[in-house]
C-alpha atoms as a PDB file:
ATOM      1  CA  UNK A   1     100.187 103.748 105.192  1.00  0.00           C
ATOM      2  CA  UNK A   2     100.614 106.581 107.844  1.00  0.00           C
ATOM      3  CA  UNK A   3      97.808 107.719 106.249  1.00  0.00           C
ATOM      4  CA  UNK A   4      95.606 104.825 106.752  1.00  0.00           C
ATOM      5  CA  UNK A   5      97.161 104.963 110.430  1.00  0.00           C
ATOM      6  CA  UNK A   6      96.530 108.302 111.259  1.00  0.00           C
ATOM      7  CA  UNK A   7      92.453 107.574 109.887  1.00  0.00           C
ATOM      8  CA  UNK A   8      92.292 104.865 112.193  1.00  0.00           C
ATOM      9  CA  UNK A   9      93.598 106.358 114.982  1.00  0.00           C
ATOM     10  CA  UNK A  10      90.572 109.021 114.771  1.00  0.00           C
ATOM     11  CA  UNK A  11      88.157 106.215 113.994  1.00  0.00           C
ATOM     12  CA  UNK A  12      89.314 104.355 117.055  1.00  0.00           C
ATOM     13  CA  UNK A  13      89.602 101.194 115.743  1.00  0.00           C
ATOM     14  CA  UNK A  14      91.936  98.592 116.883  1.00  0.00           C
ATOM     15  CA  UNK A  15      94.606  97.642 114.074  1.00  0.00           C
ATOM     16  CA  UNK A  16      97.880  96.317 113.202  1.00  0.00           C
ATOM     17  CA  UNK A  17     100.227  96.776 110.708  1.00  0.00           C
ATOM     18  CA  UNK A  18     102.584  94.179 109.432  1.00  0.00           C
ATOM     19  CA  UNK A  19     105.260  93.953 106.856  1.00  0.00           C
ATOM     20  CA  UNK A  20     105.844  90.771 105.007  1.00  0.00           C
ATOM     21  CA  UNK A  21     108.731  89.281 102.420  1.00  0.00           C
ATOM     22  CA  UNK A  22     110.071  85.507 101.483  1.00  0.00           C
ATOM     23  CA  UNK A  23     112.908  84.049 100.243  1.00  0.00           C
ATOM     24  CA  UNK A  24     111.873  80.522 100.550  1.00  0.00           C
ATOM     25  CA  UNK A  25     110.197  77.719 101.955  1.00  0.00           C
ATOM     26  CA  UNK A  26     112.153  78.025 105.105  1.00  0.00           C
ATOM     27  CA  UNK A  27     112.368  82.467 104.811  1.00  0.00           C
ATOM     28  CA  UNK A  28     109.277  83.817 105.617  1.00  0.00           C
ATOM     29  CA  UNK A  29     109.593  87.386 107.104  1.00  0.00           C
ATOM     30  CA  UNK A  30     107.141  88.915 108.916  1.00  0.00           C
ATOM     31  CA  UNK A  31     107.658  92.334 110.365  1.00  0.00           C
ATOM     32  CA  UNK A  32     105.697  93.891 112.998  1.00  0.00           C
ATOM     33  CA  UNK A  33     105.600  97.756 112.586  1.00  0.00           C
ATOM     34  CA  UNK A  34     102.534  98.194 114.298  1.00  0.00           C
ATOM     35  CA  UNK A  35     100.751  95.316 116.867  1.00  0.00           C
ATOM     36  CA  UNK A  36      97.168  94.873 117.216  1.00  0.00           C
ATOM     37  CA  UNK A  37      97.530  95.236 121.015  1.00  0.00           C
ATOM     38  CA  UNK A  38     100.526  97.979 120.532  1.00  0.00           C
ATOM     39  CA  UNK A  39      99.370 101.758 120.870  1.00  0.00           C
ATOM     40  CA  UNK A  40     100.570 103.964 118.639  1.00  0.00           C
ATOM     41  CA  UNK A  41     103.902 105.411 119.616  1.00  0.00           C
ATOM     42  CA  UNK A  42     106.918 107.335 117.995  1.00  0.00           C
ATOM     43  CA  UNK A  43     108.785 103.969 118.121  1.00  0.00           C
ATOM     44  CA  UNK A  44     105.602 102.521 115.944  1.00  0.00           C
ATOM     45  CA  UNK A  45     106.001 105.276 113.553  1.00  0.00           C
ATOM     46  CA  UNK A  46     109.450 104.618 113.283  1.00  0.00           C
ATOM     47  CA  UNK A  47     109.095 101.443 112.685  1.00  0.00           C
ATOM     48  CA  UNK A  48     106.950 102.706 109.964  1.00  0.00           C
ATOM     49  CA  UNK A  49     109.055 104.904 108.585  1.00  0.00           C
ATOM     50  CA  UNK A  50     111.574 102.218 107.933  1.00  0.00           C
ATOM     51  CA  UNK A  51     109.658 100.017 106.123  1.00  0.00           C
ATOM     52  CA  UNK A  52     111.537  99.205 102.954  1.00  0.00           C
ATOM     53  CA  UNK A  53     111.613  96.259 100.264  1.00  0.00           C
ATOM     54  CA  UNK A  54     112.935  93.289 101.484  1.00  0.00           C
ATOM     55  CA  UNK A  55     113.213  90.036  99.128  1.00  0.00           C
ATOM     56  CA  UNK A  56     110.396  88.212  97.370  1.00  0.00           C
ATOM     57  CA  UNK A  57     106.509  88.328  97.410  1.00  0.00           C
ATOM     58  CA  UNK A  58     105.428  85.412  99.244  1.00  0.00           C
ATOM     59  CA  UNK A  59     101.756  86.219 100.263  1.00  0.00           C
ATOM     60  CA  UNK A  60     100.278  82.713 101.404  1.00  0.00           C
ATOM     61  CA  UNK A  61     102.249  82.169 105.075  1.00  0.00           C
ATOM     62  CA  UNK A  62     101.527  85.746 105.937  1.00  0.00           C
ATOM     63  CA  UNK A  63      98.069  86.169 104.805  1.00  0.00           C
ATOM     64  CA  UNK A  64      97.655  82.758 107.140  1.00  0.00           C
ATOM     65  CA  UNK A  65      99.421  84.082 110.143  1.00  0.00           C
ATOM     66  CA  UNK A  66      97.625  87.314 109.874  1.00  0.00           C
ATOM     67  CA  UNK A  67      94.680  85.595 110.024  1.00  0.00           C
ATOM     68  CA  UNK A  68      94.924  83.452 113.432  1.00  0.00           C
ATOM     69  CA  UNK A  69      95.914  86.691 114.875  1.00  0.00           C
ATOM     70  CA  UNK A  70      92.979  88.757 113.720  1.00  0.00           C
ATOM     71  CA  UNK A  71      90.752  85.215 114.150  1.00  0.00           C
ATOM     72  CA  UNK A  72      91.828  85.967 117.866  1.00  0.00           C
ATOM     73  CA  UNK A  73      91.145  89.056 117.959  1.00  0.00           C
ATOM     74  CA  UNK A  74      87.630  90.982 120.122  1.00  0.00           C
ATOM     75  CA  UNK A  75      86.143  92.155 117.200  1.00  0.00           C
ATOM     76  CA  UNK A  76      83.512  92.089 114.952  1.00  0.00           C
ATOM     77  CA  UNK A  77      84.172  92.837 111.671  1.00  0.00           C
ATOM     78  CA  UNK A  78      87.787  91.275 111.180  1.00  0.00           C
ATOM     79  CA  UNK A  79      89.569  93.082 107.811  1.00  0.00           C
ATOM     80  CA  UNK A  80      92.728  92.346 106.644  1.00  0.00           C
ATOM     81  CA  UNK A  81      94.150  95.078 103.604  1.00  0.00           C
ATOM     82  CA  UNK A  82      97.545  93.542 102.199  1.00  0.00           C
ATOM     83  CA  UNK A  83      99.269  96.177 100.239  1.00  0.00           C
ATOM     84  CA  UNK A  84     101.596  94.906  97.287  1.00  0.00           C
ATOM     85  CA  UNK A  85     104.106  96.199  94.560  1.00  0.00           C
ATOM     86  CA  UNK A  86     103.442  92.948  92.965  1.00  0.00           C
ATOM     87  CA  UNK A  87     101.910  89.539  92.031  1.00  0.00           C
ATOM     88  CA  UNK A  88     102.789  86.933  94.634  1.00  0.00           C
ATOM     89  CA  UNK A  89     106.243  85.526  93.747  1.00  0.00           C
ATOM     90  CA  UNK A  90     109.136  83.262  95.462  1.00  0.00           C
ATOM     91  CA  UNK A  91     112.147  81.491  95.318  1.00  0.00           C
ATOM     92  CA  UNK A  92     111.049  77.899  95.561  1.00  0.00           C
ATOM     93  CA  UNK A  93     107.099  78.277  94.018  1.00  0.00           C
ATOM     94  CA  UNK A  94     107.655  75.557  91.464  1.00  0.00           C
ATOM     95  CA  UNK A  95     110.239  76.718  89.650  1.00  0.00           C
ATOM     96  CA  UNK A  96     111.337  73.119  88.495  1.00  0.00           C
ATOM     97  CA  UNK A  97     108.353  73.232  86.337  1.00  0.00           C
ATOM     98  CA  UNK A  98     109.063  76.691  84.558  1.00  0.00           C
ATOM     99  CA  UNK A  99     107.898  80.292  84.651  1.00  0.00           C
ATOM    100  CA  UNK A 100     104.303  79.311  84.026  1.00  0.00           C
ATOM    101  CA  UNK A 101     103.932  77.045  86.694  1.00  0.00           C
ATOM    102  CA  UNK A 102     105.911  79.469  89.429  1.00  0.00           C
ATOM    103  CA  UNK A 103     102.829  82.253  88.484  1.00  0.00           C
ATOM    104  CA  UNK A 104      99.702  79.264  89.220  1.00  0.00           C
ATOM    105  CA  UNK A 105     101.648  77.952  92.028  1.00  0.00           C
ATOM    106  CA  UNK A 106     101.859  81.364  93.791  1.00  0.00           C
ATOM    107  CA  UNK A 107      98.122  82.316  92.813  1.00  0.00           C
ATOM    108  CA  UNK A 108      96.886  79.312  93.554  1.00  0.00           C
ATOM    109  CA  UNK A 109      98.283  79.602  97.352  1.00  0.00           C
ATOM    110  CA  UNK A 110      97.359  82.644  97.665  1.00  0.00           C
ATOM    111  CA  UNK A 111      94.417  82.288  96.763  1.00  0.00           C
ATOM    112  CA  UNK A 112      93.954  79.603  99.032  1.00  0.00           C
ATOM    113  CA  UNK A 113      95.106  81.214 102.089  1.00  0.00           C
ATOM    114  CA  UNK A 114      92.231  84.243 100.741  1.00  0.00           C
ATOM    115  CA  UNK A 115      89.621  81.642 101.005  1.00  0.00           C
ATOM    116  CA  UNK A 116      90.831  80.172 104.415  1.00  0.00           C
ATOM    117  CA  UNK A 117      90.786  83.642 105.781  1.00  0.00           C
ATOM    118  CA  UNK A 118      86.985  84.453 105.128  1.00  0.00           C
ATOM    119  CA  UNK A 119      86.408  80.585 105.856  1.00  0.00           C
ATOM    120  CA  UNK A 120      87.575  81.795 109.211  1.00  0.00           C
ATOM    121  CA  UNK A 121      85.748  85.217 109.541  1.00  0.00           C
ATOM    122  CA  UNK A 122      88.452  87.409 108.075  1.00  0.00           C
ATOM    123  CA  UNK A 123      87.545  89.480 105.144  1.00  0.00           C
ATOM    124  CA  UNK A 124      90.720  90.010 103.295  1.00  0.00           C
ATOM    125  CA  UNK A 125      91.363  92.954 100.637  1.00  0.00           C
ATOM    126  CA  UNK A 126      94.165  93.294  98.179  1.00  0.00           C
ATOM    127  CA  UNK A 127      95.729  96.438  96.840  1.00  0.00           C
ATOM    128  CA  UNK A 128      98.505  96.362  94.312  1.00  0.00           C
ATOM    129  CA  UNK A 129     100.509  99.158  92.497  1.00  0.00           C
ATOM    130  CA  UNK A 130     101.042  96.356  89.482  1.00  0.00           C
ATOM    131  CA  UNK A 131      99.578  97.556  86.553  1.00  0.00           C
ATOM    132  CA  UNK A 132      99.452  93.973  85.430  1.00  0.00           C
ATOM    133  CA  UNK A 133      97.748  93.090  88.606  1.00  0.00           C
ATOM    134  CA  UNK A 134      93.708  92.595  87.328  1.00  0.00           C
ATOM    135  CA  UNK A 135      95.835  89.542  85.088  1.00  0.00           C
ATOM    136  CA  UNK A 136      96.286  87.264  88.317  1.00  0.00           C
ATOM    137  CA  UNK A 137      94.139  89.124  90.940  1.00  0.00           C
ATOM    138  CA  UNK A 138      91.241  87.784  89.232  1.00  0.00           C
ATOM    139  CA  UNK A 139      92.245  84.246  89.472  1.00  0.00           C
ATOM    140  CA  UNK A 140      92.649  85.146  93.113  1.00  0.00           C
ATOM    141  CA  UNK A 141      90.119  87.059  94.846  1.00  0.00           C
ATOM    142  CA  UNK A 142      86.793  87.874  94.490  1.00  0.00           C
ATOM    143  CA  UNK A 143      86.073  90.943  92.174  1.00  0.00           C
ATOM    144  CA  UNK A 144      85.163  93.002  95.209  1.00  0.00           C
ATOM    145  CA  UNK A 145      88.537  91.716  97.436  1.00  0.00           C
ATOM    146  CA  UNK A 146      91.184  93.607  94.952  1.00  0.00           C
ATOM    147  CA  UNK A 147      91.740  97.182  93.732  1.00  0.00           C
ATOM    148  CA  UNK A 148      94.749  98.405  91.111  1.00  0.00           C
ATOM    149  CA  UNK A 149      96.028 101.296  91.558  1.00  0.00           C
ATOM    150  CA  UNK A 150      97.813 102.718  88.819  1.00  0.00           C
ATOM    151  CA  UNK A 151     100.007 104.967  91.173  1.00  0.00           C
ATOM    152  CA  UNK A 152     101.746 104.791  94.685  1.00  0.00           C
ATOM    153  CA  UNK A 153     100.168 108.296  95.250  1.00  0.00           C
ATOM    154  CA  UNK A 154      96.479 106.891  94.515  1.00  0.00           C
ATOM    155  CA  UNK A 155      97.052 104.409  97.609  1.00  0.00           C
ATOM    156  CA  UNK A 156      95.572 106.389 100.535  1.00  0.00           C
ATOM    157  CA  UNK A 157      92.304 106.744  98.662  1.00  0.00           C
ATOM    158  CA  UNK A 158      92.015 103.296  97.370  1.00  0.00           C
ATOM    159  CA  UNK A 159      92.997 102.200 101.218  1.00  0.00           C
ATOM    160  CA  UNK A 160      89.960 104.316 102.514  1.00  0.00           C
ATOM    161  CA  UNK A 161      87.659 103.397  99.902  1.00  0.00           C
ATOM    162  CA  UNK A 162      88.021 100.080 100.745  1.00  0.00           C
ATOM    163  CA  UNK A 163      88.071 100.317 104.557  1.00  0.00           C
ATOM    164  CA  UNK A 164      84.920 102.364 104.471  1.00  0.00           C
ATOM    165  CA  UNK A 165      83.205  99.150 101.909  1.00  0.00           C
ATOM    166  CA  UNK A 166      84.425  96.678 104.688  1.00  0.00           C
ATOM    167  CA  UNK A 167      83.861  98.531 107.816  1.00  0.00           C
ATOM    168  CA  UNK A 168      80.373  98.555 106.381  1.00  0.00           C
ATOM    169  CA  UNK A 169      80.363  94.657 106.307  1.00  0.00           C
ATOM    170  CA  UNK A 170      79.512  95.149 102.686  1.00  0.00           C
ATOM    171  CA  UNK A 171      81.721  92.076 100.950  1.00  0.00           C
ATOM    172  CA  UNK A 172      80.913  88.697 102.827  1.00  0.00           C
END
């Protein structure tokens, strides 16, 4: 990610960086490491620096919140990368009606909140480091919206391969 910073820094693009976890219903985390209206600063790349695993993989609420701030933003191409070590995952995602059902509930709301965010002009990208992850991002995203990377180190290229492909307005 401090790669993906320091590239957009150059570029001179206006971005934000986020940090997002769940442990419930009522848990949602969102951490702000970097603001869209927030230069960079030694305090952001602190904040950056700190950035560690918190709890579960609940992707819906933040992909949503993410999206009316970028929806808000002056800008015309609107891109929102989410970087994960996982599939989407949480305490309360069904788990009254087994394993299976915990899996479709948490694809099926992220998936949702994917589709709300390019209803709403966002084009939104997913990256995971789960080799299992072509299983569920599939049912998920378009086949354009998701790259696996097979290791953490093959991250910064797979970030700027994909910036480059939306910067370019090339998935609508």
């Amino acid at each position: 990610m401090s790669l993906l910073v320091e590239a957009l820094e150059r570029v001179g693009d206006t971005y934000g960086v986020y940090g997002f976890s769940g442990g419930g219903r009522d848990d949602v985390r969102l951490s702000v490491v970097k603001d869209l209206d927030e230069r960079r600063s030694p305090a952001v790349l602190h904040r950056l620096a700190g950035l560690t695993p918190d709890h579960t993989t609940r992707m819906g609420p933040p992909i949503r919140h993410l999206t009316a701030r970028l929806e808000r933003a002056d800008a015309s191409t609107k891109v929102l990368l989410i970087v994960s070590d996982g599939r989407p995952y949480d305490l309360d995602y069904g788990q009254q009606y087994g394993d299976d059902a915990v899996l479709r509930y948490a694809v099926a709301d992220t998936a949702r909140a994917m589709a709300e965010a390019r209803a709403r002009g966002v084009q939104p990208y997913l990256i995971t480091v789960d080799p299992a992850g072509a299983d569920y991002l599939r049912e998920m995203c378009d086949p354009r919206e998701y790259h696996v990377i097979a290791d953490a180190y093959d991250l910064p290229a797979a970030l700027a391969s994909l910036y480059l492909v939306a910067r370019a307005g090339a998935v609508r």
